[in-house]
PDB file of N, CA and C in Angstrom:
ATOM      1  N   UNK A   1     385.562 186.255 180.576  1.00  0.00           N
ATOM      2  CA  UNK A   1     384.662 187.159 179.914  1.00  0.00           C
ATOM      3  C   UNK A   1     383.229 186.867 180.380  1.00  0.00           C
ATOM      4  N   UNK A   2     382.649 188.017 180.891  1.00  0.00           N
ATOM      5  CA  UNK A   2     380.898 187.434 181.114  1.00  0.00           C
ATOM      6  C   UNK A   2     379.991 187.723 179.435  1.00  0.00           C
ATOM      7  N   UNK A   3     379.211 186.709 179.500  1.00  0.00           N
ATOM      8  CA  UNK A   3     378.603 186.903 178.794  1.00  0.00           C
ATOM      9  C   UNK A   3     377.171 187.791 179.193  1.00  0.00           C
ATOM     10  N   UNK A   4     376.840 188.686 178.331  1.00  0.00           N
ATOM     11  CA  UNK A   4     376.234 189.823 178.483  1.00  0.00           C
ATOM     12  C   UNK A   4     374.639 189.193 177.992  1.00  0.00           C
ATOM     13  N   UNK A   5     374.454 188.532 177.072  1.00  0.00           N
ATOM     14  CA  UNK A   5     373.446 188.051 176.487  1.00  0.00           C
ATOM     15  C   UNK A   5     373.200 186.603 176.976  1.00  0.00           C
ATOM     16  N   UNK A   6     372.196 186.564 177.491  1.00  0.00           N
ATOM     17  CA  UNK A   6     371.869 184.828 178.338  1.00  0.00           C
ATOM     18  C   UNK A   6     371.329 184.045 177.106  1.00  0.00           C
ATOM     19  N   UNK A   7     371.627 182.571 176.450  1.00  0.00           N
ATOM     20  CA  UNK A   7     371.622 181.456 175.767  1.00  0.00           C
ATOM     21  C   UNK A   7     369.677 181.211 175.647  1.00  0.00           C
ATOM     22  N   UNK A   8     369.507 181.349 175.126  1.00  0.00           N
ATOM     23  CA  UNK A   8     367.605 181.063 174.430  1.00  0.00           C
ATOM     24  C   UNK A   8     367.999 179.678 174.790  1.00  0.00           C
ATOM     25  N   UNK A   9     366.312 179.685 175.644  1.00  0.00           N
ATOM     26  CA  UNK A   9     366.182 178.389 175.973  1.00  0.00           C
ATOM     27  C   UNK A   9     365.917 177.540 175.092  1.00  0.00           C
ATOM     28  N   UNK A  10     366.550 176.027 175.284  1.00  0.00           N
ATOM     29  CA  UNK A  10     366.549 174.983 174.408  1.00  0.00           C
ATOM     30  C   UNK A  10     364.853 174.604 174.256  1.00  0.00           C
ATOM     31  N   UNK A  11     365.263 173.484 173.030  1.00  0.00           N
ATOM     32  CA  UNK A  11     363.664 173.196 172.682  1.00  0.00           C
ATOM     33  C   UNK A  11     363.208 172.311 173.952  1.00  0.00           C
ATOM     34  N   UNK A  12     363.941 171.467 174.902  1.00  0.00           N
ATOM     35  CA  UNK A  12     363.408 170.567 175.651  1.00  0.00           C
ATOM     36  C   UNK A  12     363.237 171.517 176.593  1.00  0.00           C
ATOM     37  N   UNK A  13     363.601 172.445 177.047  1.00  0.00           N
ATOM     38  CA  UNK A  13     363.072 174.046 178.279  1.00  0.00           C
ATOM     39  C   UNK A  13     361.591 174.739 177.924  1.00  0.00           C
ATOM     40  N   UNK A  14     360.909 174.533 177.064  1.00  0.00           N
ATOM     41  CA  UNK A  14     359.793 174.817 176.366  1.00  0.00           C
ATOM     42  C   UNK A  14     358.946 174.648 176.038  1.00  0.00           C
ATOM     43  N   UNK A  15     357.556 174.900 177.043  1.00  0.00           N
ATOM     44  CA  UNK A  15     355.999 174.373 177.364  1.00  0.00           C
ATOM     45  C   UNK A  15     355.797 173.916 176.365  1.00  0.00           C
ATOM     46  N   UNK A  16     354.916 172.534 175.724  1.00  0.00           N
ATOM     47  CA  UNK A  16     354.201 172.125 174.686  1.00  0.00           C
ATOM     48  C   UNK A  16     353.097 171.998 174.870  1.00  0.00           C
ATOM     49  N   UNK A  17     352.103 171.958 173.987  1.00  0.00           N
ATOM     50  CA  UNK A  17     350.763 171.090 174.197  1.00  0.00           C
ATOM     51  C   UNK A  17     350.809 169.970 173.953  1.00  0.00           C
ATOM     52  N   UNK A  18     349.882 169.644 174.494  1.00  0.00           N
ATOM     53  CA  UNK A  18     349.251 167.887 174.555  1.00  0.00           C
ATOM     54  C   UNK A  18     348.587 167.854 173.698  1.00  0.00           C
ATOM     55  N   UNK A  19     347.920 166.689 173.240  1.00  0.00           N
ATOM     56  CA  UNK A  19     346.614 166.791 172.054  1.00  0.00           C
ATOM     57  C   UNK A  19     345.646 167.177 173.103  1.00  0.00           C
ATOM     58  N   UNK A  20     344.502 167.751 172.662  1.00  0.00           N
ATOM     59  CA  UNK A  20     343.208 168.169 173.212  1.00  0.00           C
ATOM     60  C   UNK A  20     342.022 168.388 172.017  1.00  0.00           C
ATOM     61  N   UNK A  21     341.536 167.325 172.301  1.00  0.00           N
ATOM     62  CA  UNK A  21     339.839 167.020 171.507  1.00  0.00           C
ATOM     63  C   UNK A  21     338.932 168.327 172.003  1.00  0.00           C
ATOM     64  N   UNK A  22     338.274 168.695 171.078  1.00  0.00           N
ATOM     65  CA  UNK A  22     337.305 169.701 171.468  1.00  0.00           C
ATOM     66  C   UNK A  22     336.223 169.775 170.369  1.00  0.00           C
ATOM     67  N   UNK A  23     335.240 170.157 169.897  1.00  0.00           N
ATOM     68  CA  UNK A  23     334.196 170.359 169.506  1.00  0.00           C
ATOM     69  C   UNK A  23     332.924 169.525 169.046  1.00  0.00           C
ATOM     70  N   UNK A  24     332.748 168.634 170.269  1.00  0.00           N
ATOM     71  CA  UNK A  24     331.522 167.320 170.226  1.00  0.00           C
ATOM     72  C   UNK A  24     330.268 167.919 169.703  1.00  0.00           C
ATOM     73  N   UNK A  25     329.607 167.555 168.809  1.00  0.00           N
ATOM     74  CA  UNK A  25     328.330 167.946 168.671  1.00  0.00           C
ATOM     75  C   UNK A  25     327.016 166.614 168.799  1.00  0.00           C
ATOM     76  N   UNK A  26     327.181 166.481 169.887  1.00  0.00           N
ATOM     77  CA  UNK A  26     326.369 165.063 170.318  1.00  0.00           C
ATOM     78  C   UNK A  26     325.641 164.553 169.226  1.00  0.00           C
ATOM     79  N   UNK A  27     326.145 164.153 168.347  1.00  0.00           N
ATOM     80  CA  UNK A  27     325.569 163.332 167.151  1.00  0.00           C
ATOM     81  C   UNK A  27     326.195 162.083 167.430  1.00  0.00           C
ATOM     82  N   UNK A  28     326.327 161.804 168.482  1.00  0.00           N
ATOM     83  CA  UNK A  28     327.035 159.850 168.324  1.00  0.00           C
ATOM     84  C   UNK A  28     328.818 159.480 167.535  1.00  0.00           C
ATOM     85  N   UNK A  29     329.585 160.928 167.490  1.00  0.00           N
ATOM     86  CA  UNK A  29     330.820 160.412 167.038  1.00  0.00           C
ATOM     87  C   UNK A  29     331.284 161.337 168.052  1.00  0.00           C
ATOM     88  N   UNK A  30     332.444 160.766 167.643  1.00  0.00           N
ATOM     89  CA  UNK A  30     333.856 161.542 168.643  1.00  0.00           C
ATOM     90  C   UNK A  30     334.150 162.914 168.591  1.00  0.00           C
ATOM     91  N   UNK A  31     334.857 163.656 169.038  1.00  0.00           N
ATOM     92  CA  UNK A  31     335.342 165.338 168.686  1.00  0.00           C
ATOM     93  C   UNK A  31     335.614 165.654 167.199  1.00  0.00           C
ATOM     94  N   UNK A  32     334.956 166.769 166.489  1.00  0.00           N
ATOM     95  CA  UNK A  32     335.734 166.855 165.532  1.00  0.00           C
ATOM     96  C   UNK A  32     336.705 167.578 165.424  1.00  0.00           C
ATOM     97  N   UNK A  33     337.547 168.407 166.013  1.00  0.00           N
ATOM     98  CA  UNK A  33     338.353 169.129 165.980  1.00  0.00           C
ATOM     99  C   UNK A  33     339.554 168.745 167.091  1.00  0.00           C
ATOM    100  N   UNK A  34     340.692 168.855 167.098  1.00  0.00           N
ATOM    101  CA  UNK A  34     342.188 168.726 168.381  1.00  0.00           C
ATOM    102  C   UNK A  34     343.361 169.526 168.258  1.00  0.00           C
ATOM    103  N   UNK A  35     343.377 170.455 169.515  1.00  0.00           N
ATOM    104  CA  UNK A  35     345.218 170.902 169.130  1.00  0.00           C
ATOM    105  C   UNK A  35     345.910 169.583 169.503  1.00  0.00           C
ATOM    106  N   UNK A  36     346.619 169.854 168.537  1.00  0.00           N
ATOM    107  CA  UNK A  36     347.934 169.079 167.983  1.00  0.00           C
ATOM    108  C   UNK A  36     348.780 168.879 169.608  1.00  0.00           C
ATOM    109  N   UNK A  37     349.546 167.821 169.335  1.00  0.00           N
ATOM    110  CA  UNK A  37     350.789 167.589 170.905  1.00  0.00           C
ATOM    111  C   UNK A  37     351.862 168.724 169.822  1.00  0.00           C
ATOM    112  N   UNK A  38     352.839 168.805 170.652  1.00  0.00           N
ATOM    113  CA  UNK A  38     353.549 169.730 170.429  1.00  0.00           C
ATOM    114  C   UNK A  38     354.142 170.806 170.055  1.00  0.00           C
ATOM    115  N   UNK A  39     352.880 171.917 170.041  1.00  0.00           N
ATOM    116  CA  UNK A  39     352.523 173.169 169.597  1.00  0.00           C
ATOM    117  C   UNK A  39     353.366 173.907 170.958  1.00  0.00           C
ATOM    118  N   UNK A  40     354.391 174.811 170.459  1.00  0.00           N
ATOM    119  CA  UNK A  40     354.788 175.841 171.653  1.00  0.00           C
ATOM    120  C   UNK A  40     353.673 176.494 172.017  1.00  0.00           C
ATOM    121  N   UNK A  41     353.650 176.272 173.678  1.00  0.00           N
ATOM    122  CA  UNK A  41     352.213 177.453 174.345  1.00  0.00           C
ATOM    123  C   UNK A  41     352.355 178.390 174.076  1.00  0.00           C
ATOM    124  N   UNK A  42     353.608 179.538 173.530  1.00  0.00           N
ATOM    125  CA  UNK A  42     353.499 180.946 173.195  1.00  0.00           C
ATOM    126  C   UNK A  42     352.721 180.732 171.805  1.00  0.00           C
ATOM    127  N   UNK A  43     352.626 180.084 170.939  1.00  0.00           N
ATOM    128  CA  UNK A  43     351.777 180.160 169.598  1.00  0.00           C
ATOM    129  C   UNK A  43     350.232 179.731 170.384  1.00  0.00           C
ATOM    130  N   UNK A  44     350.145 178.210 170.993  1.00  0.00           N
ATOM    131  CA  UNK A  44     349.175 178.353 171.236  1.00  0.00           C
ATOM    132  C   UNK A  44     347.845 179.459 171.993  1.00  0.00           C
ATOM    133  N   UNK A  45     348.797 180.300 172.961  1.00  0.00           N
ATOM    134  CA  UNK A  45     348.282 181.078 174.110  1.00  0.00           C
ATOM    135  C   UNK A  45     348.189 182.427 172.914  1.00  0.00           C
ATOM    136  N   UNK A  46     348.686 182.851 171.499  1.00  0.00           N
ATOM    137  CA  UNK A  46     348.266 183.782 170.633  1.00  0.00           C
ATOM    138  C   UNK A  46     347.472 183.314 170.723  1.00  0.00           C
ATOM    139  N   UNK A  47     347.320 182.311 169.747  1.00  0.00           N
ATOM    140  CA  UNK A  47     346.077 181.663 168.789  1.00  0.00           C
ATOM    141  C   UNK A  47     344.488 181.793 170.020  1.00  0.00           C
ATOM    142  N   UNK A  48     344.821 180.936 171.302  1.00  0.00           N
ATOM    143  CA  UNK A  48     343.636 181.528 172.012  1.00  0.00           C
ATOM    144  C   UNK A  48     343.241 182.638 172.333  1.00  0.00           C
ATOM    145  N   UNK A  49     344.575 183.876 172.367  1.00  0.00           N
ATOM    146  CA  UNK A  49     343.840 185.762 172.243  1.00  0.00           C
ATOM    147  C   UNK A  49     343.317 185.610 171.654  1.00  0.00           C
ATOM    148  N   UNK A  50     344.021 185.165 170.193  1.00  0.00           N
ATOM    149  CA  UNK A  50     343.615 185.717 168.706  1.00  0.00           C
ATOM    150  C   UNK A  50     341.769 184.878 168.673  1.00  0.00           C
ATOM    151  N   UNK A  51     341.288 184.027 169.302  1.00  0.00           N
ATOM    152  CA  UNK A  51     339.801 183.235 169.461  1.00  0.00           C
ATOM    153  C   UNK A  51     339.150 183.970 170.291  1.00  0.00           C
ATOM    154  N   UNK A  52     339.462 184.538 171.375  1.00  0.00           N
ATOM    155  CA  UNK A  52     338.936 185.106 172.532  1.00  0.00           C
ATOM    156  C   UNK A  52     338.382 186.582 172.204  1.00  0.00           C
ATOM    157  N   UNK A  53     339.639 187.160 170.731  1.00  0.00           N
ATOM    158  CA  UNK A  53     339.250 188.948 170.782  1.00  0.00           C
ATOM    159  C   UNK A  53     337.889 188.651 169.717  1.00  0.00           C
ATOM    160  N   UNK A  54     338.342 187.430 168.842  1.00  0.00           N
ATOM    161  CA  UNK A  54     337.300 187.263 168.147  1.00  0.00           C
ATOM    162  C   UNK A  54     335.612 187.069 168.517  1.00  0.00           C
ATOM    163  N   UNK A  55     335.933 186.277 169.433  1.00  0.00           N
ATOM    164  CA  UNK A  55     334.139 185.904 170.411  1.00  0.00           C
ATOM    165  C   UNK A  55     334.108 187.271 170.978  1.00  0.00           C
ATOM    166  N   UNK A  56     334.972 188.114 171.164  1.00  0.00           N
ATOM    167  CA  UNK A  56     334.042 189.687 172.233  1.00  0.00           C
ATOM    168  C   UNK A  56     333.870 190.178 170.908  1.00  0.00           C
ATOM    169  N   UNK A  57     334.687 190.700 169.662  1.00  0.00           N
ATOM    170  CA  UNK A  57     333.906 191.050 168.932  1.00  0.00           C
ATOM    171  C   UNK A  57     332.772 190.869 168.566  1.00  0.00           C
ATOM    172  N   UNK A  58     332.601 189.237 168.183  1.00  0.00           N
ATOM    173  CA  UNK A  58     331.381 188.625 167.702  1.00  0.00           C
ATOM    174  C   UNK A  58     330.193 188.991 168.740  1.00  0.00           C
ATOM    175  N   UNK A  59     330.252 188.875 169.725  1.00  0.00           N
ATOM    176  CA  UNK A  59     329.256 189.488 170.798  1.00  0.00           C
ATOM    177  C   UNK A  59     329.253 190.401 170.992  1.00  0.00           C
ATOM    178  N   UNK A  60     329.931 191.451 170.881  1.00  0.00           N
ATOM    179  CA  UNK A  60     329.649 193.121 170.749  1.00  0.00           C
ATOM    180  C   UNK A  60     328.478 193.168 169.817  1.00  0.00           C
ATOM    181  N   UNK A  61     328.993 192.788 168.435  1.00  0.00           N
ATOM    182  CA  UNK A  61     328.146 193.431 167.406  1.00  0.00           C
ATOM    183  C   UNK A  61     326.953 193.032 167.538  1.00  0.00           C
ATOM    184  N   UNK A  62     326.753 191.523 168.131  1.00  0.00           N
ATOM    185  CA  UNK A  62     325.384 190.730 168.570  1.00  0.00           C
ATOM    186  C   UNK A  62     324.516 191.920 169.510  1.00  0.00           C
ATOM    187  N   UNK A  63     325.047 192.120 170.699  1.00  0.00           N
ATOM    188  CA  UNK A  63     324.568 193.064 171.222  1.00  0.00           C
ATOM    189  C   UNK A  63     324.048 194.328 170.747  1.00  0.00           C
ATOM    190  N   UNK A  64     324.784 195.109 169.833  1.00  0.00           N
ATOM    191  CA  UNK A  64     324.723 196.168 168.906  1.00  0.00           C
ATOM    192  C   UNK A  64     323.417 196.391 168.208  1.00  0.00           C
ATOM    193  N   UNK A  65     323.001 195.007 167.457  1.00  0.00           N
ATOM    194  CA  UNK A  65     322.562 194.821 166.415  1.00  0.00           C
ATOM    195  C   UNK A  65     321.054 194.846 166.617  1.00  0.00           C
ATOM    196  N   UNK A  66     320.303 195.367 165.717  1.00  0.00           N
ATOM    197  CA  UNK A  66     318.776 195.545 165.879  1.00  0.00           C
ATOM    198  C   UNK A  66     318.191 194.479 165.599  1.00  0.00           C
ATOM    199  N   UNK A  67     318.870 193.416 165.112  1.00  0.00           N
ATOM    200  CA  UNK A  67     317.829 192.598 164.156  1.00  0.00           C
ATOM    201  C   UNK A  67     318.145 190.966 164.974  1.00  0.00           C
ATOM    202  N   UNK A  68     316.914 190.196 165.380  1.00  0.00           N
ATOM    203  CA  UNK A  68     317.519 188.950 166.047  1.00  0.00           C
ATOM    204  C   UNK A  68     317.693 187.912 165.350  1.00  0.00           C
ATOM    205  N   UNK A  69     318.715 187.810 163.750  1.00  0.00           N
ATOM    206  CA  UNK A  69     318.595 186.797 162.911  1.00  0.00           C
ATOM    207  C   UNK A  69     320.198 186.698 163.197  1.00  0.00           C
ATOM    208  N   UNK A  70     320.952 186.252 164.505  1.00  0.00           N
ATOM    209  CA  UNK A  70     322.248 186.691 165.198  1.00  0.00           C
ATOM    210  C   UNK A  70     322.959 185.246 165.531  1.00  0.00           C
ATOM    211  N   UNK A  71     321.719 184.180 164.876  1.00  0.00           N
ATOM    212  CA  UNK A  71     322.428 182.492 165.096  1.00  0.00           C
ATOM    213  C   UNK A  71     323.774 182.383 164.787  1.00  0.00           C
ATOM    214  N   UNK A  72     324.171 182.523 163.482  1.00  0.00           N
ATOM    215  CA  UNK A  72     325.280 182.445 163.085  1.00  0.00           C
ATOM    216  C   UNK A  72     326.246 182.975 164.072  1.00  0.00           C
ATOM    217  N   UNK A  73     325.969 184.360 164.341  1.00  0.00           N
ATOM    218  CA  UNK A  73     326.984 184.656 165.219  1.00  0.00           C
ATOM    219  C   UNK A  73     327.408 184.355 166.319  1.00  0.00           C
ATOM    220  N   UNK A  74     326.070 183.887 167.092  1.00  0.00           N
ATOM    221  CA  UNK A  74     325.923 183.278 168.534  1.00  0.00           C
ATOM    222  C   UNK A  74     327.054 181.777 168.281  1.00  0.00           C
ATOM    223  N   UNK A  75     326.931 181.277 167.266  1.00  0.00           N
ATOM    224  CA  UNK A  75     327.180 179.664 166.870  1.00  0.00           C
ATOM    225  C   UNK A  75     329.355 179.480 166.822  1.00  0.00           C
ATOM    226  N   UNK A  76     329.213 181.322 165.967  1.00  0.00           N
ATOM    227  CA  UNK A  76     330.858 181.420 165.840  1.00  0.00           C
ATOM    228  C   UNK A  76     331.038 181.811 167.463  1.00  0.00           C
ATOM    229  N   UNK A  77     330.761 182.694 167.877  1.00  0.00           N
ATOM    230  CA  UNK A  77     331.403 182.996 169.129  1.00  0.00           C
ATOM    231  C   UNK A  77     331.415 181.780 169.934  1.00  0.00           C
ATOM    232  N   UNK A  78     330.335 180.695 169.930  1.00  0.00           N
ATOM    233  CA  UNK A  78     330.639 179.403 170.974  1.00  0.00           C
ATOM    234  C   UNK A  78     331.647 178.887 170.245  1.00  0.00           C
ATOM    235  N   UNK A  79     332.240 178.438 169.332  1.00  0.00           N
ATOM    236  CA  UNK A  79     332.941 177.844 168.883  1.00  0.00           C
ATOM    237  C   UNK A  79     334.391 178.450 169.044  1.00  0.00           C
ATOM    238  N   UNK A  80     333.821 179.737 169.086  1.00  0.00           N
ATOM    239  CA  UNK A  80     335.716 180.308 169.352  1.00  0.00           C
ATOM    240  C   UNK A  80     336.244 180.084 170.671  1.00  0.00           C
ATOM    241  N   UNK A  81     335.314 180.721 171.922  1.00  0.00           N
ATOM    242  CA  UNK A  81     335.406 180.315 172.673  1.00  0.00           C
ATOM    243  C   UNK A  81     335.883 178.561 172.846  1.00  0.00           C
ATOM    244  N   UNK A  82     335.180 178.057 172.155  1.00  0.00           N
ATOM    245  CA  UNK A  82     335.312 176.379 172.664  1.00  0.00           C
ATOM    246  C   UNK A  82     336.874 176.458 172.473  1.00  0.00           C
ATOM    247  N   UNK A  83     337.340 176.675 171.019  1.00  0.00           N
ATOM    248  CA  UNK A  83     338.481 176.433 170.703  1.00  0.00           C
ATOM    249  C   UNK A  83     339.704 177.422 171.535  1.00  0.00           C
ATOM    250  N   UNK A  84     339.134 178.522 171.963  1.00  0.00           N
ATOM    251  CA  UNK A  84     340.427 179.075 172.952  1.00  0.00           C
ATOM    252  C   UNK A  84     340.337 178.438 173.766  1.00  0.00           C
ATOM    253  N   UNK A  85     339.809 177.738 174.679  1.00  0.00           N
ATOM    254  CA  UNK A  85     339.390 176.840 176.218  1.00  0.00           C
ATOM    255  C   UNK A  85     340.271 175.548 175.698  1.00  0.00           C
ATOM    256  N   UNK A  86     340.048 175.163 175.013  1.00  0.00           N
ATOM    257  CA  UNK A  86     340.951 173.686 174.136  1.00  0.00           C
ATOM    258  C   UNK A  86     342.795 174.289 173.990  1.00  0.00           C
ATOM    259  N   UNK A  87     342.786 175.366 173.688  1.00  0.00           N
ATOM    260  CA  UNK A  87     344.001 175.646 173.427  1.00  0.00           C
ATOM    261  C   UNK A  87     344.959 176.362 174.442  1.00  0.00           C
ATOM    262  N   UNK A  88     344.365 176.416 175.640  1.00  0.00           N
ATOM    263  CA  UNK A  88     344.803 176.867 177.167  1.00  0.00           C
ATOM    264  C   UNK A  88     345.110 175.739 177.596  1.00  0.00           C
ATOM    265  N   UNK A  89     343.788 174.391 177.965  1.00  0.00           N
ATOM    266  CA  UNK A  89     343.650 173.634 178.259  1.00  0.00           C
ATOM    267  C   UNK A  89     344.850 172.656 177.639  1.00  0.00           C
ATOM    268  N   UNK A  90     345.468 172.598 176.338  1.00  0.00           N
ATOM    269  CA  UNK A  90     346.521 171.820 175.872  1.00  0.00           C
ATOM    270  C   UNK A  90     347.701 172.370 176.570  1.00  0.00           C
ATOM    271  N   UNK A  91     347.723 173.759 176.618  1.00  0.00           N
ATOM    272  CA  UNK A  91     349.037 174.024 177.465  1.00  0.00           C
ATOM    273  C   UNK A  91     349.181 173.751 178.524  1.00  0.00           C
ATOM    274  N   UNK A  92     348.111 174.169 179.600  1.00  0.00           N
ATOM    275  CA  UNK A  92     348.171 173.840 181.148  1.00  0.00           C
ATOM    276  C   UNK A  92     348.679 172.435 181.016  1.00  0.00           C
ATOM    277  N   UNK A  93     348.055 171.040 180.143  1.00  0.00           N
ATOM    278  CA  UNK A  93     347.885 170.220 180.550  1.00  0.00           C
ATOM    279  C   UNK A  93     349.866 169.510 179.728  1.00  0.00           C
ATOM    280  N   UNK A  94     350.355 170.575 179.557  1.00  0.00           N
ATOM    281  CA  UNK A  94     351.561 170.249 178.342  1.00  0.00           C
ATOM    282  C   UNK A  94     352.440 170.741 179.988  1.00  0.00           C
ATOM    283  N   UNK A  95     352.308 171.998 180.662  1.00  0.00           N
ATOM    284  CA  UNK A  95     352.908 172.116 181.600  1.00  0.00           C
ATOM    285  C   UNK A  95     352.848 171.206 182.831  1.00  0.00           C
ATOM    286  N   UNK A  96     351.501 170.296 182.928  1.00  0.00           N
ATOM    287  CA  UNK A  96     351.544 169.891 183.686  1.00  0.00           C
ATOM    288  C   UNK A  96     352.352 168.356 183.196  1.00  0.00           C
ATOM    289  N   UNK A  97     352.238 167.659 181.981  1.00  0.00           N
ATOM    290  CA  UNK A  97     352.869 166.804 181.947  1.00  0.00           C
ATOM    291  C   UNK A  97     354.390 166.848 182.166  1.00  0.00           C
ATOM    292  N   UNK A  98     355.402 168.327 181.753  1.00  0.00           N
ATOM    293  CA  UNK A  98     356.308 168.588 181.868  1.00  0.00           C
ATOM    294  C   UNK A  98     356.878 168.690 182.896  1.00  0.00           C
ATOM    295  N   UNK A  99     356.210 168.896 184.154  1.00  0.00           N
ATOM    296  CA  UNK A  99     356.654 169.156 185.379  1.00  0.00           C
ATOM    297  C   UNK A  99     356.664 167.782 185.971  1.00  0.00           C
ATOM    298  N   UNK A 100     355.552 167.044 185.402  1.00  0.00           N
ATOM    299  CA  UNK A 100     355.555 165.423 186.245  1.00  0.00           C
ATOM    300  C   UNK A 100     356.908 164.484 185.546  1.00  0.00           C
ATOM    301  N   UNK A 101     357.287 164.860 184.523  1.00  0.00           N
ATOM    302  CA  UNK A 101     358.278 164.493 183.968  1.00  0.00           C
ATOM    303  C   UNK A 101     359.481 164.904 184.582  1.00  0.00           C
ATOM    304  N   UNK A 102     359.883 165.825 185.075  1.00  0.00           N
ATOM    305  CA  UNK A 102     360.697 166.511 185.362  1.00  0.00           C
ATOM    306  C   UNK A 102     360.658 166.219 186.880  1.00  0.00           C
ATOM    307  N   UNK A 103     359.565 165.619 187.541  1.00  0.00           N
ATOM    308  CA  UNK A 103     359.647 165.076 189.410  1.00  0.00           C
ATOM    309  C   UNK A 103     360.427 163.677 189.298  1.00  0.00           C
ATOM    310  N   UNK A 104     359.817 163.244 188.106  1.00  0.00           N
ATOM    311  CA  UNK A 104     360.031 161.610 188.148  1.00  0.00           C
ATOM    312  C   UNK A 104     361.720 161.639 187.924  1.00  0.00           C
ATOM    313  N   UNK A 105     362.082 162.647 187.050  1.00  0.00           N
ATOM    314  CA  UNK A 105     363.507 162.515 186.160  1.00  0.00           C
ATOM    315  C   UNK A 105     364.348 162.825 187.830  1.00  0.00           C
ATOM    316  N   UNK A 106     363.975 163.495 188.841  1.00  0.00           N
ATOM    317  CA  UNK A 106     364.909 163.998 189.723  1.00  0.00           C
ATOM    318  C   UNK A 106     365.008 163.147 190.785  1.00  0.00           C
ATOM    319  N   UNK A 107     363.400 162.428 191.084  1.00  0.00           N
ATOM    320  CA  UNK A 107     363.591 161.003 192.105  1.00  0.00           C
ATOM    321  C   UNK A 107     363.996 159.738 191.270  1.00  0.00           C
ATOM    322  N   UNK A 108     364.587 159.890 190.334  1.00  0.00           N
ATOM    323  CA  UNK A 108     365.165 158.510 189.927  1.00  0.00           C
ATOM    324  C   UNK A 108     367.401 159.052 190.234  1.00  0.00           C
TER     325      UNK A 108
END
């Protein structure tokens, strides 16, 4: 019998993130904010649309707007941005650990 429907890939077949520190505000401590290690990149790679549509909004209306009291907004859009760049950056760096894992597993 063929099977007609192909088997969903297992959880170990399936990009993760790494931890990734992101939002330093040079005050003398460490990052305050990190994606998490093992976030599936399809949630993470939403979550960075879902940051990214947010900063063009936020800068549309900046642009839009008559009045230059627009800090706040300028302050969210860097921050969204920061945090979609952090949450790419955990995946690339989740694919890249996965693949070095996966050289080492085949030359042994």
């Amino acid at each position: 019998m063929i099977k007609v429907v192909p088997d969903p890939p297992s959880a170990d077949d399936l990009y993760k993130t790494v931890a990734t520190a992101f939002g330093t505000c040079d005050a003398g401590h460490g990052p305050l904010f990190a994606v998490c290690a093992g976030i599936n990149a399809e949630d993470a790679l939403l979550h960075a649309s879902l940051s990214l549509r947010c900063a063009r909004e936020t800068i549309y209306q900046i642009c839009i707007s008559e009045t230059d009291a627009n800090a706040g907004l300028l302050w969210s859009t860097f921050h969204s941005i920061e945090m979609a760049k952090a949450l790419v950056d955990a995946v690339v760096d989740g694919i890249e650990t996965k693949a070095a894992a996966r050289s080492k597993k085949a030359e042994s």
